[in-house]
Protein backbone atom coordinates (compact mmCIF):
# COMPACT_ATOMS: atom_id res chain seq x y z
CA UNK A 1 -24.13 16.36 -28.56
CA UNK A 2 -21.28 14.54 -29.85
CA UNK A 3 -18.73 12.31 -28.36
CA UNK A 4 -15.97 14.73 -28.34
CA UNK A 5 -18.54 17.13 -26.52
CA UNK A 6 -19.14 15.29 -23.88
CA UNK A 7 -15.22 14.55 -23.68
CA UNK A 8 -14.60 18.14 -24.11
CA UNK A 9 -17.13 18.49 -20.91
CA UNK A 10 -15.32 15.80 -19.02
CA UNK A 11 -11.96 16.94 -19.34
CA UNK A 12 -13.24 20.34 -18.44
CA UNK A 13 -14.71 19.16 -15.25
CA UNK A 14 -11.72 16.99 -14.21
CA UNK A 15 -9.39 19.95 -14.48
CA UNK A 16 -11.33 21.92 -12.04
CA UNK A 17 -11.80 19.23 -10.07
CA UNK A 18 -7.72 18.39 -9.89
CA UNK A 19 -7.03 22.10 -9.07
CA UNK A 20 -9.33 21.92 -6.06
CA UNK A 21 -7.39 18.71 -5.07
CA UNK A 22 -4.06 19.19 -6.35
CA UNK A 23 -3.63 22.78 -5.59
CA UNK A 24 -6.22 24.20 -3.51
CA UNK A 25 -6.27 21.42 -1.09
CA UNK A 26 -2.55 22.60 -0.23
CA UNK A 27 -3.25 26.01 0.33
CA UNK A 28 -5.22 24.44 3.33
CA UNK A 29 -2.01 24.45 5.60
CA UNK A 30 -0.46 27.73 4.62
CA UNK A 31 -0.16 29.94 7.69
CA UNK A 32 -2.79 32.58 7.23
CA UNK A 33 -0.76 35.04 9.47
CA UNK A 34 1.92 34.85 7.25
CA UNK A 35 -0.02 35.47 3.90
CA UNK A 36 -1.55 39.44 4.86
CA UNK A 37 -3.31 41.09 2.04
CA UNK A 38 -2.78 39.32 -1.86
CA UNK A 39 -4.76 37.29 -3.49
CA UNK A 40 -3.57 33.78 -0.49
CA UNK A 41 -4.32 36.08 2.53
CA UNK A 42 -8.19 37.03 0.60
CA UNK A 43 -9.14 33.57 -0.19
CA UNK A 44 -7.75 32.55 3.61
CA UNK A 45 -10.33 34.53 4.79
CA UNK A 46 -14.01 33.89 6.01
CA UNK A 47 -13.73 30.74 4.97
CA UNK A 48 -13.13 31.44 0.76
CA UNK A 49 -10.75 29.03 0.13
CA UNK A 50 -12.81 25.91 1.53
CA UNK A 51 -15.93 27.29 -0.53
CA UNK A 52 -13.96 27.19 -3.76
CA UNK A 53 -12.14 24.41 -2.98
CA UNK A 54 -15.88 22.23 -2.47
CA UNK A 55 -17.09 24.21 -5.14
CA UNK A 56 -14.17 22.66 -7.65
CA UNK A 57 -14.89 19.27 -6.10
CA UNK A 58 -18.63 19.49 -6.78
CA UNK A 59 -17.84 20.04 -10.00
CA UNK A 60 -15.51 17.87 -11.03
CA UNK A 61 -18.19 15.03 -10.18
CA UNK A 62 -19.25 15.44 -13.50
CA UNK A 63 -16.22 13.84 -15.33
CA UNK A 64 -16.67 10.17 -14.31
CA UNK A 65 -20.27 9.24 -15.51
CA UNK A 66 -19.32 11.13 -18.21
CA UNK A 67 -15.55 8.92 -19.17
CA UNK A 68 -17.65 6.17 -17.96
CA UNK A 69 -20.50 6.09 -20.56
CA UNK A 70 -17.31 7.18 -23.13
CA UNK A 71 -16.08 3.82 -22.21
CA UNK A 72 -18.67 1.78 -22.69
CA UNK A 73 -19.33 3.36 -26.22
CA UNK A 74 -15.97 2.78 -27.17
CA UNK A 75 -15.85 -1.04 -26.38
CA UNK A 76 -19.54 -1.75 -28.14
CA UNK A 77 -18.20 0.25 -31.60
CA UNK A 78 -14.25 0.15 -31.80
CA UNK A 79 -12.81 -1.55 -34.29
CA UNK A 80 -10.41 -3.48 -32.33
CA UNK A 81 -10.75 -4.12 -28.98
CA UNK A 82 -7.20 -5.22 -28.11
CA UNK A 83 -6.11 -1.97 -30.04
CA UNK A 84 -8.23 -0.06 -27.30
CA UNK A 85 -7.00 -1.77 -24.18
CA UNK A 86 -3.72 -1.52 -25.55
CA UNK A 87 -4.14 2.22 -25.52
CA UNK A 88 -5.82 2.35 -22.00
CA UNK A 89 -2.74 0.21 -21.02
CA UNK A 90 -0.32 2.71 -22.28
CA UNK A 91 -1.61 5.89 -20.57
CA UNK A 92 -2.02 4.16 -17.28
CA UNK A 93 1.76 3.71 -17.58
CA UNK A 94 1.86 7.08 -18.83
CA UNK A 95 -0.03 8.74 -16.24
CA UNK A 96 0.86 7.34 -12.77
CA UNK A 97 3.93 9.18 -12.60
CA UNK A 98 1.89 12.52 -12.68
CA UNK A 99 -0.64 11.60 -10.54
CA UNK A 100 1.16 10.34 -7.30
CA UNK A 101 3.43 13.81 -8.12
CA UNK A 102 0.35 15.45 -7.63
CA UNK A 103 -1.78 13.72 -5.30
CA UNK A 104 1.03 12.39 -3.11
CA UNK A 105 4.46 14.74 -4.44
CA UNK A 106 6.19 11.13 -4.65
CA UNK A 107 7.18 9.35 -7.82
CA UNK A 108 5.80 6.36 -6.82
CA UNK A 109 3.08 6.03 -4.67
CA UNK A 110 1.16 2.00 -4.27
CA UNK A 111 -1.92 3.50 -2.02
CA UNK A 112 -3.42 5.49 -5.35
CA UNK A 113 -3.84 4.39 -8.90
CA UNK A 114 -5.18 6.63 -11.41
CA UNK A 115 -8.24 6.81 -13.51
CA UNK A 116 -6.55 4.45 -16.33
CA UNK A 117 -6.66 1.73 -14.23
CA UNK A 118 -10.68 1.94 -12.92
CA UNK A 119 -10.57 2.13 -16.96
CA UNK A 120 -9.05 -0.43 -18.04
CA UNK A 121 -10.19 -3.26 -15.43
CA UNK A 122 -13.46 -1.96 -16.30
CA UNK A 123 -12.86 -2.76 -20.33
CA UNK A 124 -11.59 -5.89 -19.45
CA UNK A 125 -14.24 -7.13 -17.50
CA UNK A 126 -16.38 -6.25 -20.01
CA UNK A 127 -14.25 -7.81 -22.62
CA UNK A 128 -14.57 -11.20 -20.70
CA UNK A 129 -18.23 -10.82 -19.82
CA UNK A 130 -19.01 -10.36 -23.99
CA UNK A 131 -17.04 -13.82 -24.34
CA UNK A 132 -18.92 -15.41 -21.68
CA UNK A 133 -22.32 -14.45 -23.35
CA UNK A 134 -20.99 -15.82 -26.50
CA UNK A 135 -20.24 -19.28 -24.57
CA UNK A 136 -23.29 -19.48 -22.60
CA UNK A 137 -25.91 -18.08 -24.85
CA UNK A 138 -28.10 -20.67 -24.58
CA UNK A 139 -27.94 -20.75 -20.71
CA UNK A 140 -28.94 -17.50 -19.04
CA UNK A 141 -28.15 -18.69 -15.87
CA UNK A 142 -24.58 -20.06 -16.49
CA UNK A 143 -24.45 -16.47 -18.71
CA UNK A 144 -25.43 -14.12 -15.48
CA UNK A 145 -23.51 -16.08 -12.54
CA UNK A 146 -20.38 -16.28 -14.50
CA UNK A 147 -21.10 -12.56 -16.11
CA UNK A 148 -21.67 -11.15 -12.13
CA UNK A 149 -18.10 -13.27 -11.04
CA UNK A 150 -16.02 -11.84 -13.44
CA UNK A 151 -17.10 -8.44 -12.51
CA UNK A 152 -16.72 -9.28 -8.54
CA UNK A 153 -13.19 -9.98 -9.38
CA UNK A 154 -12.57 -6.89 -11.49
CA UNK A 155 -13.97 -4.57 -8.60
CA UNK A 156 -12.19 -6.52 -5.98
CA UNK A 157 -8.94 -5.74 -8.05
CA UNK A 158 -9.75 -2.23 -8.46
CA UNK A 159 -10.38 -2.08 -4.53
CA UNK A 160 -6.49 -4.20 -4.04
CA UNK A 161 -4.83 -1.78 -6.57
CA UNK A 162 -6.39 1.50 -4.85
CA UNK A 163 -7.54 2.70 -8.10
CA UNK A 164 -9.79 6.33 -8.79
CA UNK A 165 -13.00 5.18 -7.59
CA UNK A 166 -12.05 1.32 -7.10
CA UNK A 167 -14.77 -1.22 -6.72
CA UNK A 168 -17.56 1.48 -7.49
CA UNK A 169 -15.74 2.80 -10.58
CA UNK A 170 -15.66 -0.69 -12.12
CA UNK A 171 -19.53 -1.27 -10.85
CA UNK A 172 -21.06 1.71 -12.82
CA UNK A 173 -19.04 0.95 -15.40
CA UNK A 174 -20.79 -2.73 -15.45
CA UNK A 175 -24.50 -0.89 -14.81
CA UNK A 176 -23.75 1.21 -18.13
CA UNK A 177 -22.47 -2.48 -19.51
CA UNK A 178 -25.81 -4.15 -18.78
CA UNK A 179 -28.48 -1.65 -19.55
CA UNK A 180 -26.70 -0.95 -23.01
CA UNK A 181 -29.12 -2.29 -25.25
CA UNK A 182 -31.51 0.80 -23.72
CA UNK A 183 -29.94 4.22 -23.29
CA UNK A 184 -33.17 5.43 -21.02
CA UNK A 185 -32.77 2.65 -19.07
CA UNK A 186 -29.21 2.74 -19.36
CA UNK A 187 -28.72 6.23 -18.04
CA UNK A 188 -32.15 5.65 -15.45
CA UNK A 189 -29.70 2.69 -13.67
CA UNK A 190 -26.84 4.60 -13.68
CA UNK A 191 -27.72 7.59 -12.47
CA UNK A 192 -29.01 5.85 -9.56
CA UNK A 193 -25.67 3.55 -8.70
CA UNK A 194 -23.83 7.39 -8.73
CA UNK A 195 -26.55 8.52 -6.25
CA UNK A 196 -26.37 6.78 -3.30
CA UNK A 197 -22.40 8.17 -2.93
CA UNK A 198 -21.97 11.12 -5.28
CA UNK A 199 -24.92 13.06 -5.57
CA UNK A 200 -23.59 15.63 -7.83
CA UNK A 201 -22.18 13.21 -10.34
CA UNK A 202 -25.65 13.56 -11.71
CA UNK A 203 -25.41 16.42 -12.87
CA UNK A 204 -23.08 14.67 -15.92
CA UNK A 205 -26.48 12.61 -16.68
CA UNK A 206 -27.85 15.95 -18.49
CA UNK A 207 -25.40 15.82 -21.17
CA UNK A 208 -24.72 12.11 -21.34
CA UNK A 209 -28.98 12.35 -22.19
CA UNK A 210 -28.03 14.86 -25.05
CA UNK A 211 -25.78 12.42 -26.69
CA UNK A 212 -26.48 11.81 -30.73
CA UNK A 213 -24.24 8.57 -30.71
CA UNK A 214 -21.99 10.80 -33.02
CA UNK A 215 -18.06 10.90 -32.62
CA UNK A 216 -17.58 14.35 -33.91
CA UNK A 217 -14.07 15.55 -34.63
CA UNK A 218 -10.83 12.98 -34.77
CA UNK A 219 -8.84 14.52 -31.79
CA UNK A 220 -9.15 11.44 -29.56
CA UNK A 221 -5.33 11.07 -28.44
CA UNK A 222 -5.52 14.80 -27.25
CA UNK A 223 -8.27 14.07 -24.62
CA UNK A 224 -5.70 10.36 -23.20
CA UNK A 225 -2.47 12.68 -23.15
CA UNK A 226 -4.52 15.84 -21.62
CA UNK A 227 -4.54 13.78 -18.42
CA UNK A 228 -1.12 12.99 -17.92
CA UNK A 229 0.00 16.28 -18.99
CA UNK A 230 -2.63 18.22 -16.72
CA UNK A 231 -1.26 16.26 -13.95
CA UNK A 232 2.08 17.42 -14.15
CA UNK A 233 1.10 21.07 -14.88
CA UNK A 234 -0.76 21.46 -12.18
CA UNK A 235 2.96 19.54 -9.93
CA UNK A 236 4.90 21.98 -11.97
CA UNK A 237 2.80 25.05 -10.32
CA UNK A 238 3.00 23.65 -7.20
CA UNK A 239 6.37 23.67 -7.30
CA UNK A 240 6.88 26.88 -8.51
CA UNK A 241 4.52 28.11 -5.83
CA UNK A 242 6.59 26.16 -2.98
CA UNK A 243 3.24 24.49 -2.32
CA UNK A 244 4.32 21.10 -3.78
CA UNK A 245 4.79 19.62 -0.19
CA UNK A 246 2.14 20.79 2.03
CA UNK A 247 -0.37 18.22 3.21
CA UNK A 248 1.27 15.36 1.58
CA UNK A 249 2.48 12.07 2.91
């Protein structure tokens, strides 16, 4: 399975997963008297809508691991690693627009970050944790204290900023990091920092295990604009359903 693949799967995932938050989740406080018969009054009934709606959720687990291992590939083999957070930097200015639209139906919302930034704090800490190993080389324990600090810091930023995922995000990001040298072992740790809060994320650690280390086809700016754009599909709907405001701040 190629790199693209398991992109392909991940964006997949995440879109079901963002129509069971974005959209579903509204539907939640529609008046169910008001909605007899049609396809709003069915799924308000015996309890459809919530199954979906934990259904999407469930599924959508799968994306993280999945952007997360993506990650770490892409910082051991890129060419240029400035180039790369460059581009992570761009789409998280590119995306938080979209996201608080959807998430929060303000332009601007400081409690929520989106997934860029759990991505990018997570390629710079292990930008600076590669430089320390260079420094320290020689001194494992000077290596591993300053290695663990600097990814402290990045998960206490993540947790400040109110990034996707936060502090956790940026910690199985670093577990992927550390084990990298081993993909058994790699995915074995992983898997098991996922566990202990998102069960079904490990369902992604099926197809992350059928990975060839292969790219596969060059369509890698399509899968950083499909989130933004998703995003503000799904707002668009919303708004053309007259949904855009229920259950938001």
């Amino acid at each position: 399975m190629s790199g693209n693949t398991l992109k392909l799967i991940g964006v997949i995932t995440m879109f079901i997963d963002h129509i069971g938050a974005g959209i579903l989740y509204r539907l939640f406080f529609l008046r169910a008297e008001n909605l007899q018969g049609g396809i709003l009054g069915w799924l308000l009934e015996e309890g459809r809508l919530y199954r979906i709606y934990g259904l999407c959720r469930t599924i959508g687990r799968i994306a993280f691991p999945i952007f997360c291992f993506l990650l770490v590939e892409g910082f051991l083999y890129t060419r240029s690693r400035k180039k790369y957070a460059l581009r992570l930097g761009v789409f998280v200015l590119l995306s938080e627009i979209p996201f608080d639209l959807l998430f929060e139906n303000r332009v601007v919302d400081v409690q929520g970050q989106n997934i860029f930034f759990t991505l990018l704090i997570g390629f710079l800490v292990m930008c600076l944790c590669a430089r320390l190993e260079e420094w320290f080389e020689g001194n494992v324990v000077l290596r591993t204290g300053a290695c663990v600090l600097v990814a402290c810091v990045g998960m206490l930023l993540a947790n400040v900023l109110h990034t996707d995922y936060g502090a956790k995000g940026v910690f199985c990001i670093m577990v992927l990091y550390v084990f990298r040298k081993n993909r058994l072992i790699s995915i074995a740790a992983s898997a098991l920092s996922f566990v202990w809060w998102e069960s079904a994320a490990l369902l992604a650690f099926l197809p992350i295990a059928l990975y060839n280390g292969k790219r596969g086809s060059q369509i890698k700016y399509f899968f950083y604009a499909f989130y933004p754009l998703h995003l503000l599909l799904l707002y668009m709907i919303c708004l053309a359903a007259g949904i855009a405001g229920l259950g938001m701040n």
